[in-house]
Structure formats: structure tokens, C-alpha cells
Protein backbone atom coordinates (compact mmCIF):
# COMPACT_ATOMS: atom_id res chain seq x y z
CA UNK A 1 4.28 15.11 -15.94
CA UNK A 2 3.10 15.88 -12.32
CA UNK A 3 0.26 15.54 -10.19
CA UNK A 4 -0.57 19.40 -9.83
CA UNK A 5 -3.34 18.91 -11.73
CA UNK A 6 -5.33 16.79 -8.77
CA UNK A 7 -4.32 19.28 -6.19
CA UNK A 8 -7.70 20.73 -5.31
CA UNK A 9 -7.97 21.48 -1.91
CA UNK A 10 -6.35 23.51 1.00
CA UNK A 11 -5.58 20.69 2.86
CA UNK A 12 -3.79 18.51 0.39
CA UNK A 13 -1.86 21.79 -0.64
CA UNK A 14 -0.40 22.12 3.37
CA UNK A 15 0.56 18.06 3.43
CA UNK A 16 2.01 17.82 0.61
CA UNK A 17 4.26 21.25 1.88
CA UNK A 18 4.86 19.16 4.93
CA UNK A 19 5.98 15.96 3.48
CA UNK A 20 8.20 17.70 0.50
CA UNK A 21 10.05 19.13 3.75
CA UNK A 22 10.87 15.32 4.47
CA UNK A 23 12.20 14.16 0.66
CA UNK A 24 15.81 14.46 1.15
CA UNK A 25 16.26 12.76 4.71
CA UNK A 26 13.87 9.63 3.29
CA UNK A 27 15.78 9.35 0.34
CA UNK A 28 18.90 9.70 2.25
CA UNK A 29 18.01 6.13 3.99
CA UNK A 30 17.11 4.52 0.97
CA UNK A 31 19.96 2.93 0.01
CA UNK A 32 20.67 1.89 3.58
CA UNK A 33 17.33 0.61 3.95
CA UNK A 34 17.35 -1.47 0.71
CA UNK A 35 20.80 -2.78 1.01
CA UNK A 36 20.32 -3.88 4.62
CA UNK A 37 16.85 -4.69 4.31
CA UNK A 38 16.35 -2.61 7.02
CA UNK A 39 12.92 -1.15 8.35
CA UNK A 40 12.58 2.59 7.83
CA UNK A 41 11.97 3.52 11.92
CA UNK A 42 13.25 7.02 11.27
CA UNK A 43 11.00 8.14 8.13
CA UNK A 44 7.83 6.21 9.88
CA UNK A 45 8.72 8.27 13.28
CA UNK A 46 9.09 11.19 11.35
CA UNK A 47 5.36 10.57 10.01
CA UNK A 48 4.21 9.87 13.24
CA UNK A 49 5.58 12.83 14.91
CA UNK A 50 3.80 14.62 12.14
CA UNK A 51 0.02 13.41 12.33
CA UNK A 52 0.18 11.74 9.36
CA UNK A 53 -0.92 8.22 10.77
CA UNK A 54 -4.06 9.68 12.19
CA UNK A 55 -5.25 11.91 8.76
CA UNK A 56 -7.72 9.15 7.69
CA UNK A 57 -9.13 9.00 11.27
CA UNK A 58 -12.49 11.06 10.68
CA UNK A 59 -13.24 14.23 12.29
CA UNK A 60 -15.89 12.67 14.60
CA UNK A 61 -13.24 10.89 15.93
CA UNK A 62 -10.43 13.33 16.89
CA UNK A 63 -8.43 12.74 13.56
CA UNK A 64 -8.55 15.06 9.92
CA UNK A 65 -11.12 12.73 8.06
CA UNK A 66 -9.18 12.88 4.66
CA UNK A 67 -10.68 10.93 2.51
CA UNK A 68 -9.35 8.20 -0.40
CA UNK A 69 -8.78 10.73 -3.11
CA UNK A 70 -6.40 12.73 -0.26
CA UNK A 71 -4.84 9.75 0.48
CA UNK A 72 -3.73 8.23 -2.81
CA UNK A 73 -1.95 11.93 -3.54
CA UNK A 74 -0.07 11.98 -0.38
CA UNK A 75 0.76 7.94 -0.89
CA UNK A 76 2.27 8.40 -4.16
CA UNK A 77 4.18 11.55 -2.49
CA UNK A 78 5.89 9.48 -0.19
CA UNK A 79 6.39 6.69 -2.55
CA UNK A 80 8.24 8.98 -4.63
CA UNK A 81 10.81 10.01 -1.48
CA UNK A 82 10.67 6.32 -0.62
CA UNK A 83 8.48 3.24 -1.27
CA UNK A 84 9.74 0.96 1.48
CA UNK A 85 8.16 3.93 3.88
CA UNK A 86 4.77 4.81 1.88
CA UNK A 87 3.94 0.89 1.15
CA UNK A 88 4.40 0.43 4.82
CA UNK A 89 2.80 3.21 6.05
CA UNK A 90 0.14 3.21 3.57
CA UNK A 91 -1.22 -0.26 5.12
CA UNK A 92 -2.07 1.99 8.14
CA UNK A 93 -3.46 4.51 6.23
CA UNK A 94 -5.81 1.96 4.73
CA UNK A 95 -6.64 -0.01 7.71
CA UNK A 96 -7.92 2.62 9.54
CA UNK A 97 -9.72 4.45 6.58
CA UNK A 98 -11.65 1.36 6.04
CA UNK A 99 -12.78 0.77 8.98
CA UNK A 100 -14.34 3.92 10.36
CA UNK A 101 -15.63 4.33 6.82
CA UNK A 102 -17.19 1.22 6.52
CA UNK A 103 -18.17 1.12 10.61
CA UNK A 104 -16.68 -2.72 10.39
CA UNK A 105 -16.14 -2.20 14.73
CA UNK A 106 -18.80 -1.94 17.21
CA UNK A 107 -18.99 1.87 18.17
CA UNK A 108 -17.23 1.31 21.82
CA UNK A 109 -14.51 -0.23 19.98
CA UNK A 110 -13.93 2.08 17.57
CA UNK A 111 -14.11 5.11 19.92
CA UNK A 112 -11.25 3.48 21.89
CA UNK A 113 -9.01 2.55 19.04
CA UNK A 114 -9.24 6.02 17.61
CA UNK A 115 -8.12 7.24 20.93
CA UNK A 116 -4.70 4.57 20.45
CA UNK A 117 -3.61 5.89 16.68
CA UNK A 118 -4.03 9.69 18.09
CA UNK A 119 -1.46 8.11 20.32
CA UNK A 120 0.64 6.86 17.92
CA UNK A 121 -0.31 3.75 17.28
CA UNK A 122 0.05 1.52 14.04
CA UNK A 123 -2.01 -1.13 12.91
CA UNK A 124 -1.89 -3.64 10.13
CA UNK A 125 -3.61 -6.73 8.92
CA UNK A 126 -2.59 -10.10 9.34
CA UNK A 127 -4.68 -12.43 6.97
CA UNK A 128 -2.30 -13.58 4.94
CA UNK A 129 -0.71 -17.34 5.34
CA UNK A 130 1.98 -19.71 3.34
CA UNK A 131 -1.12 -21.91 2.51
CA UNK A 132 -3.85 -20.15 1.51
CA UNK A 133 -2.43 -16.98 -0.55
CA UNK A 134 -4.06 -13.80 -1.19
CA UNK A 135 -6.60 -13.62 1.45
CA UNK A 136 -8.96 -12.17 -1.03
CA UNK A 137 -9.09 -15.13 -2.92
CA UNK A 138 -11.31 -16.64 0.17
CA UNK A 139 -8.94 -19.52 1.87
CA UNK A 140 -9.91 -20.16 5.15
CA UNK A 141 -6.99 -19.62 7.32
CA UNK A 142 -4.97 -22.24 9.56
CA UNK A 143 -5.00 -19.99 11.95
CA UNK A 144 -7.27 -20.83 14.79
CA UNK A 145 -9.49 -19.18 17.64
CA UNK A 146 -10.90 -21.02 20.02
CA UNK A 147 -13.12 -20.28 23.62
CA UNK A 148 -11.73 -21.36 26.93
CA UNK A 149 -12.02 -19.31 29.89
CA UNK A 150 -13.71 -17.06 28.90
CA UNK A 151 -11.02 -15.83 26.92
CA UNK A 152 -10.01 -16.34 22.82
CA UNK A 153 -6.83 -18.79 22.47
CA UNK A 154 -5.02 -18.07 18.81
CA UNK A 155 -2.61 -19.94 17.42
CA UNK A 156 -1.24 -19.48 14.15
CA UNK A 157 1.56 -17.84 11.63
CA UNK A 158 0.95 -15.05 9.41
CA UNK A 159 3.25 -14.06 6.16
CA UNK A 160 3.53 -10.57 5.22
CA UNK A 161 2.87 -8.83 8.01
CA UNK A 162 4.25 -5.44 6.90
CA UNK A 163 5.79 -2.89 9.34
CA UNK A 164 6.28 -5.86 11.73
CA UNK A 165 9.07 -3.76 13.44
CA UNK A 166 7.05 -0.80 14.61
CA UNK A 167 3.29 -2.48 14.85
CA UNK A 168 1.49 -1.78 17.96
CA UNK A 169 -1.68 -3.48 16.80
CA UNK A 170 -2.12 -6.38 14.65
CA UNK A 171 -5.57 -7.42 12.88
CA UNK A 172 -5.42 -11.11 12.86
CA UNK A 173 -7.49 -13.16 10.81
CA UNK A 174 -8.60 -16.75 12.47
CA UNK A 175 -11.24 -19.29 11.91
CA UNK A 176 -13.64 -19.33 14.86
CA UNK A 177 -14.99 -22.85 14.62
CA UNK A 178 -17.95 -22.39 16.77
CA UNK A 179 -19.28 -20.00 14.03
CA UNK A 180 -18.04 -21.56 11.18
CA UNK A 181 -16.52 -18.08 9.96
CA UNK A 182 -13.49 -16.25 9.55
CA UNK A 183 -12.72 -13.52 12.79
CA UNK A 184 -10.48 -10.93 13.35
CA UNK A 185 -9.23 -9.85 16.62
CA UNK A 186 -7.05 -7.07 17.91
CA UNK A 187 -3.90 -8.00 18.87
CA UNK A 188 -1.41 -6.18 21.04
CA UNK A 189 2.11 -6.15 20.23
CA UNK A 190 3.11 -7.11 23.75
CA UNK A 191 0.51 -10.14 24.16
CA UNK A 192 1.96 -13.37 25.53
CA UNK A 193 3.00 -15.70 22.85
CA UNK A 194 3.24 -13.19 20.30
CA UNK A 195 6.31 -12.90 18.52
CA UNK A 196 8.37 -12.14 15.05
CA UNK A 197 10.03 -14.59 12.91
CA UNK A 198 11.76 -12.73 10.86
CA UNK A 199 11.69 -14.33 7.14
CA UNK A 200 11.88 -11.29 5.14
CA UNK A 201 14.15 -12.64 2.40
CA UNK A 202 13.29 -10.98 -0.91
CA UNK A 203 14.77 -8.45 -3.68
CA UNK A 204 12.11 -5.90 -3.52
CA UNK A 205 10.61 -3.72 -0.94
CA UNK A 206 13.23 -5.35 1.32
CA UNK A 207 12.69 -2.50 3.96
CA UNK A 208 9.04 -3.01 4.71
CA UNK A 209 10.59 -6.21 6.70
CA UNK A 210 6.78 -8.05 6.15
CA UNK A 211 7.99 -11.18 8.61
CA UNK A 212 5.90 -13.86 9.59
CA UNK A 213 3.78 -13.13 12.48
CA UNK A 214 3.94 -15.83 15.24
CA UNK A 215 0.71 -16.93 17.66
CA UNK A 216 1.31 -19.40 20.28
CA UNK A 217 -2.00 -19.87 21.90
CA UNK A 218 -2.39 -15.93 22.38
CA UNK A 219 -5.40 -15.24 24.51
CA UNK A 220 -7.33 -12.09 24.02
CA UNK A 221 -10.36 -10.69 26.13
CA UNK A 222 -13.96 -11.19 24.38
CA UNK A 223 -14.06 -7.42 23.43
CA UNK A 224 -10.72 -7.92 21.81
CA UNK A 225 -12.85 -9.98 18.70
CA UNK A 226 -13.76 -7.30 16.73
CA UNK A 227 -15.02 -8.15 13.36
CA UNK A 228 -16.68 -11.55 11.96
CA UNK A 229 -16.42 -11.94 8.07
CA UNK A 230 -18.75 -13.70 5.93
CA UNK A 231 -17.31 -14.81 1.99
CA UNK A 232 -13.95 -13.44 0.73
CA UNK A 233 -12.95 -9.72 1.38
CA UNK A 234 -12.16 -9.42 -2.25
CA UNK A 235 -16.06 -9.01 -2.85
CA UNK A 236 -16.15 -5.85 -1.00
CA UNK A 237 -15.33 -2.88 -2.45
CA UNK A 238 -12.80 -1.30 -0.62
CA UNK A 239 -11.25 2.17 -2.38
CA UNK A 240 -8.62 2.17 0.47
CA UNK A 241 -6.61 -0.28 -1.20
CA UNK A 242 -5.71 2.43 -3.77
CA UNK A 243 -2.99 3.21 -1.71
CA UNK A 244 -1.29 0.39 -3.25
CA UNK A 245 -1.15 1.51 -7.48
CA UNK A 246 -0.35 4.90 -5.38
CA UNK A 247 2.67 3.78 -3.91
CA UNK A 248 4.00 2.58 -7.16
CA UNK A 249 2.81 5.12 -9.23
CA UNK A 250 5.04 7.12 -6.93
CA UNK A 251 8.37 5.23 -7.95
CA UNK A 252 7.48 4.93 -11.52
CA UNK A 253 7.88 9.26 -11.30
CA UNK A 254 10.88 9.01 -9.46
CA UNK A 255 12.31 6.44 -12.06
CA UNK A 256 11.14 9.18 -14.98
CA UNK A 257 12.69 11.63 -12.69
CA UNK A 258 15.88 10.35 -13.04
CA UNK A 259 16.18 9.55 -16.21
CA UNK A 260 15.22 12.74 -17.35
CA UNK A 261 17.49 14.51 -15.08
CA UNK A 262 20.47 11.88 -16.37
CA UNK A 263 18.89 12.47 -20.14
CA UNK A 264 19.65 16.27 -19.99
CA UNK A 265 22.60 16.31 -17.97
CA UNK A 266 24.58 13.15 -19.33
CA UNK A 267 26.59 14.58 -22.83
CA UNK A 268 29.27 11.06 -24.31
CA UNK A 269 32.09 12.87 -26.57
CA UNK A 270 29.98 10.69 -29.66
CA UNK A 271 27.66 13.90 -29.98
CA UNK A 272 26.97 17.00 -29.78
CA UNK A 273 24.81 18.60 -26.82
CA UNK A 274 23.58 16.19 -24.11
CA UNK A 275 21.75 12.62 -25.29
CA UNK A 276 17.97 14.47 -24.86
CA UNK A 277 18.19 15.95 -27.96
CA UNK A 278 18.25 12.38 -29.45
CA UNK A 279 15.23 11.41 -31.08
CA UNK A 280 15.36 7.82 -29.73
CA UNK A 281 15.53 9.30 -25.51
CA UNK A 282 13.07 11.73 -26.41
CA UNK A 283 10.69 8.72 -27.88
CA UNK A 284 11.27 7.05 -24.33
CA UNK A 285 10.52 9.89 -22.72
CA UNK A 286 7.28 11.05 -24.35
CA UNK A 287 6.49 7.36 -23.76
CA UNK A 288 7.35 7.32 -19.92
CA UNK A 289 5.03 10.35 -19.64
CA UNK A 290 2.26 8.86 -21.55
CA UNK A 291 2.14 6.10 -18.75
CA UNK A 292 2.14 8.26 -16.40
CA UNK A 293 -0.24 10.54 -17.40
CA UNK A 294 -2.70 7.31 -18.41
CA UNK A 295 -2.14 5.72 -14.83
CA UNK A 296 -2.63 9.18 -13.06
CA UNK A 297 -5.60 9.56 -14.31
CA UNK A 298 -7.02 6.86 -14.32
CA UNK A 299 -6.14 6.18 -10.84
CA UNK A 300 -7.13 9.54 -9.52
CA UNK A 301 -10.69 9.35 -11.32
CA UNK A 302 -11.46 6.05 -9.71
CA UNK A 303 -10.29 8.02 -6.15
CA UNK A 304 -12.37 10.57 -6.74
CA UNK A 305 -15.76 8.18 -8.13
CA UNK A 306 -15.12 6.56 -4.76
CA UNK A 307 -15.03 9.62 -2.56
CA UNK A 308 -18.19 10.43 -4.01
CA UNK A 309 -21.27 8.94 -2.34
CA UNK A 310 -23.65 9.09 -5.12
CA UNK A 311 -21.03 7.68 -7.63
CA UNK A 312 -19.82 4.90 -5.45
CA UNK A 313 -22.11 2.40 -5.79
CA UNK A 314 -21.78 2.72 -9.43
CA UNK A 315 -18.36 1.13 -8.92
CA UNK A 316 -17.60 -2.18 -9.89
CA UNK A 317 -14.30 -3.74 -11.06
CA UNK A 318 -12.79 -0.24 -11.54
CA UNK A 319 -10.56 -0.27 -8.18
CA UNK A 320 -8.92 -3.63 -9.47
CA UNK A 321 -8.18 -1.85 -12.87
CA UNK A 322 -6.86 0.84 -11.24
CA UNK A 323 -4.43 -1.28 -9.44
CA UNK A 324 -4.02 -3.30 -12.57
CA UNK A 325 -3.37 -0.44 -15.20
CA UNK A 326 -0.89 1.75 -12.50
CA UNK A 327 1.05 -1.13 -11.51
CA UNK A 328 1.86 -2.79 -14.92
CA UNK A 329 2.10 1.23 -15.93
CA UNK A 330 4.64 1.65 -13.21
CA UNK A 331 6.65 -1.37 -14.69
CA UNK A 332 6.84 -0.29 -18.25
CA UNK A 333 7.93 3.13 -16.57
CA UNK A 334 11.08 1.81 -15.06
CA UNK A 335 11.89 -0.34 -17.64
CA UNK A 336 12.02 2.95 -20.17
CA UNK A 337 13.74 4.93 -17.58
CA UNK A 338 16.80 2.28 -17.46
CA UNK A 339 16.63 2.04 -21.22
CA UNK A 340 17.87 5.78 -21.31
CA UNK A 341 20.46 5.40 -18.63
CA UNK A 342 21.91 2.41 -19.92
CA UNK A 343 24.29 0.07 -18.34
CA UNK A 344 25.00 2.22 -15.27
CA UNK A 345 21.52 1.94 -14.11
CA UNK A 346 22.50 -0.93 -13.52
CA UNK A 347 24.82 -0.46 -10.61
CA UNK A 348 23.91 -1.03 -7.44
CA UNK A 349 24.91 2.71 -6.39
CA UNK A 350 21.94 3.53 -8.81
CA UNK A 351 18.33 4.17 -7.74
CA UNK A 352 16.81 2.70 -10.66
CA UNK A 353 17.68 -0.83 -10.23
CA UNK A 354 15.94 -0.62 -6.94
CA UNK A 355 12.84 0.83 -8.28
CA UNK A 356 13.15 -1.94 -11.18
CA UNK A 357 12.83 -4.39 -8.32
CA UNK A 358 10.35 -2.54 -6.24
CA UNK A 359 7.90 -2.14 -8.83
CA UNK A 360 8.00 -6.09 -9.61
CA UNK A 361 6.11 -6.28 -5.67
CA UNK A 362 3.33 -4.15 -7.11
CA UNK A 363 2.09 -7.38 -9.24
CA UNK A 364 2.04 -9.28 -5.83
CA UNK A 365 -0.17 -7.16 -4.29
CA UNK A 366 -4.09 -7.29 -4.06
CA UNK A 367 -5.56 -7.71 -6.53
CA UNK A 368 -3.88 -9.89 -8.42
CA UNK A 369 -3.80 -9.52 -12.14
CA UNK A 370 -5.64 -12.89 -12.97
CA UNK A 371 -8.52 -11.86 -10.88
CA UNK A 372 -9.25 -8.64 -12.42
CA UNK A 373 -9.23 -10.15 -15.65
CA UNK A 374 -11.22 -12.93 -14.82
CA UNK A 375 -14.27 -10.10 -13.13
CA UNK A 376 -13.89 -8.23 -15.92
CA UNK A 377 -14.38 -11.25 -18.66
CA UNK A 378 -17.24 -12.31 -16.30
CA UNK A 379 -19.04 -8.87 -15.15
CA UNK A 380 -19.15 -8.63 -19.64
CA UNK A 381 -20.77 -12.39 -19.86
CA UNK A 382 -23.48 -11.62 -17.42
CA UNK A 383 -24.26 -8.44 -19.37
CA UNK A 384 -25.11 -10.13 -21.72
CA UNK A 385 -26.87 -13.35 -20.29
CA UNK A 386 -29.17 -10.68 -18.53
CA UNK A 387 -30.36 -9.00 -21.73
């Protein structure tokens, strides 16, 4: 089961031509980079080099303007070569989608900023912290910003800040006292009293190195404040977080892809013919592909409903079952996939126990699982209330 089937336009046809000319040197690193827990620099260079951090950039602006449906197929692409690199990556993507689309900058600001990532430059959010959670779930942060001088002092630490090796930019979220609200301001990577802890201790997407950020009294110029939130941001609806199901959509094929492959090739002296004429591999095969082909669409229908302006505000918990469905999709993917390999999946020389472990992130990621649940239970109750 592939994704052919969404390829509709020109441009997706020519990226995903240019990217496919990149599988075998990203999956080259992946070992490295999971075993060492090493950031991909060379893959994210690579993308650099190519444009690819600037596609979501809109026209207006000097970039392509591709929009979310564009962006979830060349996501799950990547995430297929490698997901360290397209979960990392893909937070750039995102950023910068969301905010020209959504305008979230003052005009100047966004004018200038668009003239950075044509640069080069990568940007990421830091909002989350070790005692609030999820930033979506509305905890107001312990990081702080406060006025003197004339200037913004923050001090703080941020957890999972990923592509902390290669960020030029960081979004950090603080609470502004004065105005009783949550800011963000735009950080440069070479500010005074910025640094990197590095705490990146985990068994999956180990490469994404998503250290703590450090602030030690930071100051930033007035226009560096850029946006001031009101409420949680997991009330807005935001269809640039699909590159997250995307990315591990994108391992859950590269699991099936392998076990296939293995499936057809691998032939024990026990039988006859290779162990995909079995009727117990074939049953986990048809079921792997059922996933897939429930997630796909799924996901890509939700892309597209987004994309569309008229069908967009229509939209209501569907981008958190979208996550929901792909990611526990993705999951039961894996699992299958090492059920046909067996034992020697496995081994630590074998790709599937690293996309066993990298799809276990996906349930980690915003939105969490409870929370979808929960709007769903509650969007159905208030239905009904208001009949």
C-alpha cells in the first residue's frame, strides 16, 4: 500500500523526485544516529541545501507556499528514509506554516523572518517545561519575562527543544507578568545566556537530541516579543501539527516494508517456497496494509478538509483523531511487522526494533490520547444538551 494515490499535483510529484534521490544516504546514518543518539546534521543540511526548509514559506514571501496537505506527503516521505530527520525537521516545517498562515507576527516581523529561513535558518518552539507538561494542556510556564531597560530579561529551562543542535531561532514561551499572559519571543541562538543542557536520555527518537533549553536572564530587544497568547494553544486549530501522525505514518511503511521484503525473501528448510505463502504472514500482512490504508486516509482527508478554506471551519476534533488513529495505527503496524520477522527483529542490527521504539514517541506527542477522547466524549454531550 502506497501513497500514489494522494499525489495530485506537479509540485508534490518534483519533491518527492528530489527527496527519493536522498533515501539511501539518510538511511545510511540511521543506525549511527540511533545508536549514538546523535543529531542528523548531514540529512538536515542536505534539506537545507535543497529548499526544503523554506517550502511552507508562502509565495508572498519569497518561499513555495505549499500548503498542509503538501506537507504531510513529503513528512511521511522523509519519515520513511528516517524519522529522527523528518520529526525534527517537520517542527520547522510547522512552525513556520503556522505562522504566516495564521498571521500570528506583526507584518514587519514576519517580512524579516521570512528573509532569515530563505537564509537557512531553523526555528522551533520552546513551550514545553518539566512542570507543566504538554503546553497544550494550558500550564503557565516558569519561565519568566520581565521589563528592565528597556529590554525583555528571560530566565527559564525548556524540555524538548527538538533540533537543539542546528536551531538558529528559538520560540520561547514566558509569562509576562505585567500582562498577566503567556509571550513568546524570538530568540537567537547566539544570545547571551543562552545555552544547551544536553539531557536527551531516551530509547526513541534518540537523534532528534530535544535537550533542555537554558535562559539565564537573556535579554531581547522589544521587537524581539512577537506573539502574546491568550488560553491554551490546544484550542486553536492548527492543521500544521499533522506533520506529526505524518512522520510516523512514515515508519509504520518502512516497518511493512521490511517485513514484506523479509516475508518473500526469507525461505527456513521447514517448508516449501519462502514463509509469504503462509496463510498466517499473509493474515499479518493484509492486516499491516489495512492500517495503513485506514490511517492514510484518514490522515490525508483531514489534510486536505484543512487546506480547504470553505471546509476548514467545519473542523473540529478531527486533527486530534488524525493524530490519534495514525499514531496508535503506526504502533499496531510495527508490532505486526516484527511478528513476521520473528526473533531477529529483534537484534539491534535490525531496523525494526528501532521503529518499534520510535513509534512509542508518537503517543507523547500533541495531542495526547486522553485529550482527544475526552473532546470527543464532550463535543457528543453538548450535542445533545443543545437540542
Amino acid at each position: 500500500m502506497s501513497k500514489s494515490l494522494f499525489v495530485k499535483t506537479d509540485a508534490q510529484k518534483e519533491w518527492l523526485e528530489r527527496l527519493a534521490e536522498y533515501k539511501d544516504s539518510f538511511q545510511r546514518y540511521s543506525k549511527e544516529v540511533d545508536e549514538q543518539s546523535r543529531f542528523p546534521k548531514e540529512n538536515v543540511e542536505a534539506l537545507v541545501k535543497l529548499g526544503y526548509t523554506k517550502l511552507t514559506v508562502p509565495k508572498e514571501y519569497g518561499g513555495e507556499g505549499l500548503r498542509v496537505t503538501d506537507m504531510v506527503l513529503l513528512q511521511e516521505t522523509i519519515a520513511s528514509y528516517d524519522s529522527s530527520t523528518a520529526l525534527a525537521i517537520g517542527w520547522h516545517q510547522s512552525v513556520v506554516g503556522e505562522l504566516y498562515e495564521s498571521k500570528l507576527w506583526e507584518e514587519s516581523k514576519l517580512d524579516l523572518f521570512a528573509k532569515e529561513i530563505l537564509k537557512g535558518a531553523l526555528v522551533n518552539r520552546a513551550a514545553s517545561e518539566a512542570q507543566t507538561g504538554s503546553p497544550t494542556r494550558g500550564g503557565r510556564p516558569g519561565t519568566s519575562a520581565v521589563k528592565k531597560d528597556g529590554k525583555w530579561v528571560i530566565t527559564g529551562q525548556k524540555t524538548f527543544t527538538t533540533m537543539s543542535p542546528v536551531l538558529t531561532h528559538f520560540l520561547v514561551s514566558a509569562w509576562v507578568e505585567e500582562k498577566e499572559a503567556i509571550g513568546f519571543f524570538l530568540i537567537d541562538r547566539d544570545s547571551k545566556g543562552l545555552s544547551i543542557k544536553e539531557t536527551w536520555d531516551v530509547i526513541a527518537m534518540r537523534g532528534t537530541e530535544s535537550h533542555d533549553l537554558i535562559l539565564d536572564h537573556v535579554e531581547v530587544a522589544e521587537e524581539q516579543f512577537v506573539e502574546l497568547n491568550q488560553g491554551p494553544r490546544g484550542n486553536k486549530i492548527n492543521g500544521w501539527l499533522l506533520h506529526i501522525p505524518a512522520c510516523y505514518l512514515g515508519i509504520a511503511q518502512a516497518a511493512r516494508d521490511y517485513a514484506v521484503h523479509y516475508a518473500t525473501e526469507y525461505s527456513p528448510n521447514s517448508i516449501q517456497g519462502t514463509i509469504s505463502e503462509l496463510p498466517n504472514v499473509q493474515s499479518l500482512i493484509g492486516q499491516m496494509d489495512l492500517e495503513l490504508m485506514k490511517a492514510r486516509h484518514f490522515l490525508y482527508s483531514v489534510a486536505e478538509a484543512y487546506d480547504d478554506e470553505a471546509r476548514r471551519p467545519l473542523l473540529t476534533n478531527e486533527l486530534g483523531v488524525a493524530k490519534h488513529i495514525v499514531t496508535n495505527s503506526a504502533i499496531t503496524i510495527v508490532d505486526k511487522a516484527m511478528r513476521i520477522v520473528g526473533a531477529k527483529s529483534l537484534q539491534l542490527s535490525n531496523p525494526l526494533q528501532r521503529h518499534y521504539r520510535d513509534v512509542r514517541a508518537g503517543l507523547h506527542n500533541p495531542p495526547m490520547d486522553d485529550m482527544t477522547i475526552s473532546k470527543l466524549a464532550q463535543a457528543a454531550i453538548n450535542q445533545i444538551k443543545s437540542q
